[in-house]
C-alpha atoms as a PDB file:
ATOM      1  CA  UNK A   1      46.639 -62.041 -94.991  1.00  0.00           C
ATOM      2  CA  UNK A   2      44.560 -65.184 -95.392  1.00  0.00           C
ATOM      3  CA  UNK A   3      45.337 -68.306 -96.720  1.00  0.00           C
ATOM      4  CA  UNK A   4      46.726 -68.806-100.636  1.00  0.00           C
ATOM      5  CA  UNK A   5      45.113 -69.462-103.854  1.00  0.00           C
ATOM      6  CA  UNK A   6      41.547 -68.863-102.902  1.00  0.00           C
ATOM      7  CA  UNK A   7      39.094 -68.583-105.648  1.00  0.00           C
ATOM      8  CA  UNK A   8      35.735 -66.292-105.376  1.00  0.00           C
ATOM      9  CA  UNK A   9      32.619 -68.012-107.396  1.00  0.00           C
ATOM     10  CA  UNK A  10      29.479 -66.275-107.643  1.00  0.00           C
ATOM     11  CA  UNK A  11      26.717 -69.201-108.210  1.00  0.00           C
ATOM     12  CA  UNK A  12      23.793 -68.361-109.216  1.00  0.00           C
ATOM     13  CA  UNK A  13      21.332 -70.809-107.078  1.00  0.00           C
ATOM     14  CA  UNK A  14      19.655 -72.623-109.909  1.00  0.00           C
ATOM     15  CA  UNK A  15      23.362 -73.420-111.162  1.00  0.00           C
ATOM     16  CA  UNK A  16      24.446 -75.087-107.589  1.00  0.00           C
ATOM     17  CA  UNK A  17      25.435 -78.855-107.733  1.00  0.00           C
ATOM     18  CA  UNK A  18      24.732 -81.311-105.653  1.00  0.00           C
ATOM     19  CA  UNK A  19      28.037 -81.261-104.241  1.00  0.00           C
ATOM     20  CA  UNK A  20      28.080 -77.614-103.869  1.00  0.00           C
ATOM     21  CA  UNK A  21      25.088 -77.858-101.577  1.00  0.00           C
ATOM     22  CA  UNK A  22      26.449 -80.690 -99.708  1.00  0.00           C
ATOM     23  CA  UNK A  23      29.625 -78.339 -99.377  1.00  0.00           C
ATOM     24  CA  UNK A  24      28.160 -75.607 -98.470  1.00  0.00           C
ATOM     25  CA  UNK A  25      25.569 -78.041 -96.138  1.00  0.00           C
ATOM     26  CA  UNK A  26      28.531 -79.373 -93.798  1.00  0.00           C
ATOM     27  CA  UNK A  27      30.199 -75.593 -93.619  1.00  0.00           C
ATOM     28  CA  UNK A  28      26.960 -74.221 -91.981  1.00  0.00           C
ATOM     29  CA  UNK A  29      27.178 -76.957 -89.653  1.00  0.00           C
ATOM     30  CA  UNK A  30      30.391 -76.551 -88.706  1.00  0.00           C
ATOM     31  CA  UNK A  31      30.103 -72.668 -88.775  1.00  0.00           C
ATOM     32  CA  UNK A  32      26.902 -72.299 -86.592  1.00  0.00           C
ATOM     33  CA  UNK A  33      26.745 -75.793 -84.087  1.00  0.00           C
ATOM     34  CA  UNK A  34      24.113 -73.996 -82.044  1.00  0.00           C
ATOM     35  CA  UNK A  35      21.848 -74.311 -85.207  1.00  0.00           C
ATOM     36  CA  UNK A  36      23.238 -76.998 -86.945  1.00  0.00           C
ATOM     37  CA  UNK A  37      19.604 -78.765 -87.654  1.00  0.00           C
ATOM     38  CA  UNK A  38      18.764 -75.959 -89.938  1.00  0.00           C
ATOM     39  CA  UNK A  39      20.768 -76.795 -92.495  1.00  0.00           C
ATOM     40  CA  UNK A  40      21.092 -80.778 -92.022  1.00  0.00           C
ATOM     41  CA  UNK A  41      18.841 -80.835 -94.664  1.00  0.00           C
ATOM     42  CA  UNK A  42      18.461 -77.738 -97.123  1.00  0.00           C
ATOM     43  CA  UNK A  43      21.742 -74.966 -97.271  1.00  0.00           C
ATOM     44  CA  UNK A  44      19.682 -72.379 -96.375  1.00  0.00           C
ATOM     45  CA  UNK A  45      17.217 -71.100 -93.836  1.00  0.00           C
ATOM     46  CA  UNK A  46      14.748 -68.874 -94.215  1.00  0.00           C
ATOM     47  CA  UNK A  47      14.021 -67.308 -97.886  1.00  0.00           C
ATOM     48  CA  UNK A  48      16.546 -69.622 -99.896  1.00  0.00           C
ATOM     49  CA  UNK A  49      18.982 -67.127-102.012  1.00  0.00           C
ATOM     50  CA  UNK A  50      19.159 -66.120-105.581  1.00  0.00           C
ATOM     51  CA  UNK A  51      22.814 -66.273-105.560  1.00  0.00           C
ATOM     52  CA  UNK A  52      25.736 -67.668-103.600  1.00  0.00           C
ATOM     53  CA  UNK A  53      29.054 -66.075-102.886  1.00  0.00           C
ATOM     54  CA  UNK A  54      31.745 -68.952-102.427  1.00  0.00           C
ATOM     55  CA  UNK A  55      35.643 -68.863-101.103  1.00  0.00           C
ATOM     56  CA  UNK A  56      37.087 -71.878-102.406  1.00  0.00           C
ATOM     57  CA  UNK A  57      40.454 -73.319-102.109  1.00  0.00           C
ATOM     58  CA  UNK A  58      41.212 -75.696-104.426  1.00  0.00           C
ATOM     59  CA  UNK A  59      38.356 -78.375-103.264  1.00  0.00           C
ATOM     60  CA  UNK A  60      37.367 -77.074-100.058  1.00  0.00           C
ATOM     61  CA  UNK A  61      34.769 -74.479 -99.317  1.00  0.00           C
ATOM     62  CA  UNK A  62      36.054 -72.044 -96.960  1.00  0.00           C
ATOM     63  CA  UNK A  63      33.491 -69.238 -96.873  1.00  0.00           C
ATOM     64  CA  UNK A  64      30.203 -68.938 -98.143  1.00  0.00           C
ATOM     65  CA  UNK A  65      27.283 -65.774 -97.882  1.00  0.00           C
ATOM     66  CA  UNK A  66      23.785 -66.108 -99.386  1.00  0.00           C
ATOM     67  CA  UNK A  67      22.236 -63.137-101.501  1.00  0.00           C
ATOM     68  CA  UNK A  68      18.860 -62.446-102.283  1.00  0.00           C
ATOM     69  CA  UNK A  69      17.527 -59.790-103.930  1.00  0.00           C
ATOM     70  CA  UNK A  70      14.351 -58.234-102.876  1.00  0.00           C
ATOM     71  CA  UNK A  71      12.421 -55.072-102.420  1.00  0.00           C
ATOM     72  CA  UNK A  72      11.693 -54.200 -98.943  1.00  0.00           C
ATOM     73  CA  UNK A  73       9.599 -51.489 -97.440  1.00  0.00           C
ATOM     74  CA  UNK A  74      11.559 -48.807 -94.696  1.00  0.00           C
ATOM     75  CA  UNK A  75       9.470 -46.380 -93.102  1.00  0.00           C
ATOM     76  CA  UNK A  76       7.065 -45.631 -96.427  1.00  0.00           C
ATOM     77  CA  UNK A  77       9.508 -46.171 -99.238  1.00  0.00           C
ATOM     78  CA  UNK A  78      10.505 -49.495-101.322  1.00  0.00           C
ATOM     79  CA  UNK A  79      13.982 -50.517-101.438  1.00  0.00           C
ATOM     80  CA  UNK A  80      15.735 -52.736-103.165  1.00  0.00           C
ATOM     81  CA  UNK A  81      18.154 -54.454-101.427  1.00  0.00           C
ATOM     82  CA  UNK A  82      20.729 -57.740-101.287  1.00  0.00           C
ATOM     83  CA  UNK A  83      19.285 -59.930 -98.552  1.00  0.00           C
ATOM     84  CA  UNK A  84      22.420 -60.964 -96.894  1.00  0.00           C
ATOM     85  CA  UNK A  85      22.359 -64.487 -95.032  1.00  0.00           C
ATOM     86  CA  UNK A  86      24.473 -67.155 -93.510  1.00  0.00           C
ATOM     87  CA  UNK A  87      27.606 -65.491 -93.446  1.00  0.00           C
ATOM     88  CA  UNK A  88      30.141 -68.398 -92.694  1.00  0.00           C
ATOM     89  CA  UNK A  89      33.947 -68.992 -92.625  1.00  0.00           C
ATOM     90  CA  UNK A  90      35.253 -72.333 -91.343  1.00  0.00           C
ATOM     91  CA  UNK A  91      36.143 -72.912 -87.966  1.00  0.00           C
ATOM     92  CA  UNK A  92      39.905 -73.801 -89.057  1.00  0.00           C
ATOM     93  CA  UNK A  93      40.003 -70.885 -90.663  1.00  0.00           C
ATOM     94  CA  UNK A  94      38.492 -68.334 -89.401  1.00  0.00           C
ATOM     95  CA  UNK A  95      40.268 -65.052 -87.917  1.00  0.00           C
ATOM     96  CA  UNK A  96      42.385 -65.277 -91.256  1.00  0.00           C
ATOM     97  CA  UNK A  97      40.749 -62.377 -93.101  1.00  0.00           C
ATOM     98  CA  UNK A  98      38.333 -64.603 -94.943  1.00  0.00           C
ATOM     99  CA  UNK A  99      35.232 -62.826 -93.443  1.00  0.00           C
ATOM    100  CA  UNK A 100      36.100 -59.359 -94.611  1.00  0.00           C
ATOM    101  CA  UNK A 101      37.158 -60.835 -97.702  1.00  0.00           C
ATOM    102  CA  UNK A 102      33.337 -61.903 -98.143  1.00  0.00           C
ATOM    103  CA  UNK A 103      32.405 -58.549 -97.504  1.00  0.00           C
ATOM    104  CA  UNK A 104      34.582 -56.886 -99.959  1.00  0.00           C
ATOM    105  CA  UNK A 105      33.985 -59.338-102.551  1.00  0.00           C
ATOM    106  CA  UNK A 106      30.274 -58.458-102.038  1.00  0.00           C
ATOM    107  CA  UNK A 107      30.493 -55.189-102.296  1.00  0.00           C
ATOM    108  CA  UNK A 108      32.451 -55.436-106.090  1.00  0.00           C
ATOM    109  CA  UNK A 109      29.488 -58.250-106.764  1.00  0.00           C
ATOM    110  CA  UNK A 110      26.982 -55.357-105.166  1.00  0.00           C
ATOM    111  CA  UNK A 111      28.016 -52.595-107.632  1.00  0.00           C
ATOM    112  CA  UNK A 112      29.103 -54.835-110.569  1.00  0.00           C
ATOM    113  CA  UNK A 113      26.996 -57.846-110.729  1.00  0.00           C
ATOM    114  CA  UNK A 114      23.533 -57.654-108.901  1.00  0.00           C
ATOM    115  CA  UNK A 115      23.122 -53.970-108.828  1.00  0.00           C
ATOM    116  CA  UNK A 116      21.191 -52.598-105.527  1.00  0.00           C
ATOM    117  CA  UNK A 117      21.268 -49.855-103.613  1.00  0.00           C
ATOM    118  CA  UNK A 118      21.951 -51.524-100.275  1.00  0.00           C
ATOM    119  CA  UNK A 119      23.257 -55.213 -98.806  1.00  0.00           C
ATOM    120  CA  UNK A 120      21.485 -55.697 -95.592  1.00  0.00           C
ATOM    121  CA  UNK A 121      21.738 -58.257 -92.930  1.00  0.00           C
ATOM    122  CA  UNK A 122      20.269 -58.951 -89.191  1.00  0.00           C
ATOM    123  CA  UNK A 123      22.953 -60.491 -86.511  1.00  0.00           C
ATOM    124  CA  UNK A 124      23.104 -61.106 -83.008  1.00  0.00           C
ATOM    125  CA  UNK A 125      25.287 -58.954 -80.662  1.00  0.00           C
ATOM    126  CA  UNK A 126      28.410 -61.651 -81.251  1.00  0.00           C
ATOM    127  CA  UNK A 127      28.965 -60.857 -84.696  1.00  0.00           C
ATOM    128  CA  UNK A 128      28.021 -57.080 -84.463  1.00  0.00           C
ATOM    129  CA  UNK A 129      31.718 -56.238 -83.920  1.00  0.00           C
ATOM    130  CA  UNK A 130      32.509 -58.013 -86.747  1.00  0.00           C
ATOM    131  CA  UNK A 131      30.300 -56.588 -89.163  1.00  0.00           C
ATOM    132  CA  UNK A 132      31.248 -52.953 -88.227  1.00  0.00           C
ATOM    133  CA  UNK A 133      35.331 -53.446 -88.452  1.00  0.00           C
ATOM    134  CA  UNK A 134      33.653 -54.515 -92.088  1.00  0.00           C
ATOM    135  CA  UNK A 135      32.213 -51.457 -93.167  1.00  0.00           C
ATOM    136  CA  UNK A 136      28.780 -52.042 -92.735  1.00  0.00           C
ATOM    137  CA  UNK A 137      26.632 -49.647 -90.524  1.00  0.00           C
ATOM    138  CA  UNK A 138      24.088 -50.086 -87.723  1.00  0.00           C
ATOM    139  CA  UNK A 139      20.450 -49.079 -88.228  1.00  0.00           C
ATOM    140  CA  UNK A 140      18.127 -48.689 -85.316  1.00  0.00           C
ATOM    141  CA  UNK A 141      14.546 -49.954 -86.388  1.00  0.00           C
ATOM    142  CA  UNK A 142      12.114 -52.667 -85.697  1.00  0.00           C
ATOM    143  CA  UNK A 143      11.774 -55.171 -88.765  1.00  0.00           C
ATOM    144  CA  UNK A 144       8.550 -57.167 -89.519  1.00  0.00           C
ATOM    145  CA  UNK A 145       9.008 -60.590 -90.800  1.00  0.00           C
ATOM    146  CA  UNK A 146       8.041 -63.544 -91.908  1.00  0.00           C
ATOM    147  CA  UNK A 147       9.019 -66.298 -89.155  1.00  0.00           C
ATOM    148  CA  UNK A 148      10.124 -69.305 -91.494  1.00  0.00           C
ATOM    149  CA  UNK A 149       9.870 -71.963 -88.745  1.00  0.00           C
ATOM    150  CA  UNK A 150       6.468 -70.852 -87.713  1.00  0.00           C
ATOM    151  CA  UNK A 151       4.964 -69.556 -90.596  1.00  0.00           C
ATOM    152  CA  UNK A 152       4.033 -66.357 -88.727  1.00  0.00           C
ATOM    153  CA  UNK A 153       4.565 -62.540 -89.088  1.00  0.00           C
ATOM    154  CA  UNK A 154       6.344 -61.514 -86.338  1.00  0.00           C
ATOM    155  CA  UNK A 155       8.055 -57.969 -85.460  1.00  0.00           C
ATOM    156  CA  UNK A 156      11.570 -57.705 -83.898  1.00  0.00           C
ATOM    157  CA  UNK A 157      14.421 -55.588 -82.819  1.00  0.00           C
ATOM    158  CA  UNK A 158      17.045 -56.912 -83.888  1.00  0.00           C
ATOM    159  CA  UNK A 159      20.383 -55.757 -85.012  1.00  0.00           C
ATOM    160  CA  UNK A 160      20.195 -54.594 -88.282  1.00  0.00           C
ATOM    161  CA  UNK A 161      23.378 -53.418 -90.654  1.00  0.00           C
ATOM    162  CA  UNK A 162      23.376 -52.084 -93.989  1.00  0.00           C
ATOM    163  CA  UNK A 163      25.951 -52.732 -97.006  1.00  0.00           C
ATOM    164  CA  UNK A 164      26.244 -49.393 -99.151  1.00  0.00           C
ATOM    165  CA  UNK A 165      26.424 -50.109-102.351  1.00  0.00           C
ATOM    166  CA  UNK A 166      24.539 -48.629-105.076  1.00  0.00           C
ATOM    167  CA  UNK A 167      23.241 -45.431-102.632  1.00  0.00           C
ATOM    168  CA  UNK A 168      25.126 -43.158 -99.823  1.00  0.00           C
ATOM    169  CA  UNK A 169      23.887 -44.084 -96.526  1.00  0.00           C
ATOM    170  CA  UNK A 170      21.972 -41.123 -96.267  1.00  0.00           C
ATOM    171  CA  UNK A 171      19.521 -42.464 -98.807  1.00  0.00           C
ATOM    172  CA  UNK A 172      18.771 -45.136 -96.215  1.00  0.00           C
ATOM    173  CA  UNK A 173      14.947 -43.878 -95.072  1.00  0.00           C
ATOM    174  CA  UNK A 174      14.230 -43.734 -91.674  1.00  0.00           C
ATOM    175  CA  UNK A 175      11.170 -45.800 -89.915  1.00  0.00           C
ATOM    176  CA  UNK A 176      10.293 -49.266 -89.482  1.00  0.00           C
ATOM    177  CA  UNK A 177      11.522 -52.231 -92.033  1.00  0.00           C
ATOM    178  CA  UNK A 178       9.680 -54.525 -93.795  1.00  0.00           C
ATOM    179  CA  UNK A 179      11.081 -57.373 -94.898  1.00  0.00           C
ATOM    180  CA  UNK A 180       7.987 -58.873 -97.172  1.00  0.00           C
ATOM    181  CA  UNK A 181       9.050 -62.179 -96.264  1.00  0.00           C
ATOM    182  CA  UNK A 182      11.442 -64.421 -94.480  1.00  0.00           C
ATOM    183  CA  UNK A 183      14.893 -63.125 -93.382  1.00  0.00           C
ATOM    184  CA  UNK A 184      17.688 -64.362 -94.893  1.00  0.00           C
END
């Protein structure tokens, strides 16, 4: 079931504190040590978020997900979507239920709060199981992006996974995805 009394905060990003940063700073770190010097400095990597999605318990951050909403291009059609990045429960933690309590909560915030049609998010094959047993769905398709250490456009194939929210799945077009930017 999780551990007790956890709150949910949505924050919008111009409303973080310093502390929240700092917070949410040291749980990336601790989430993802491969890539811990991405988010040394900054809480975020890659387009920065419009909002963040927060599972506190009483002072300590447990789980945190960026959001950031953005129109992307699939196959010829715009779409507006929730960018979905640095998905992150606490190694002491984790394996709890905390990570599909993200999800859900971002779904309600999805259809309530930040209306889109879809949440979508790129992972590597690690977390694909994950994301699945979550209820989001695997899309085959290249995605052109904005590479945010390089500055470059680049195009990959990478795992992508869509969040239904305020469309079926079949409204998902087919073809090629651009993101108009940096990934999340």
């Amino acid at each position: 079931m999780g551990p007790e009394g956890i709150e949910v905060r949505l924050v919008a990003e111009a409303d973080l504190t310093p502390e929240d940063d700092a917070a949410i700073r040291d749980l990336l770190v601790a989430a993802f040590p491969g890539v811990q010097e991405r988010f040394l400095r900054r809480s975020w990597w890659g387009s920065r978020p419009d909002h963040r999605l927060l599972l506190v318990q009483g002072e300590r951050l447990l789980g945190h997900l960026g959001v950031e909403r953005r129109v992307i291009e699939v196959g010829s059609a715009d779409l507006v979507v929730a960018g979905i990045g640095a998905v992150a429960v606490h190694p002491d933690v984790q394996r709890q239920g905390l990570g599909r309590r993200l999800i859900e909560e971002l779904l309600r915030v999805l259809l309530t709060d930040m209306p889109v049609s879809f949440g979508y998010l790129t992972t590597g094959p690690a977390d694909a199981a994950f994301y699945r047993s979550v209820g989001l769905t695997r899309i085959d398709a290249t995605v052109r992006y904005k590479d945010p250490d390089s500055g470059a456009w680049e195009v990959a194939d990478p795992l992508n996974f869509v969040l239904p929210a305020g469309s079926p799945l079949a409204a998902w077009p087919p073809g090629p995805i651009d993101l108009r930017g940096t990934p999340w």
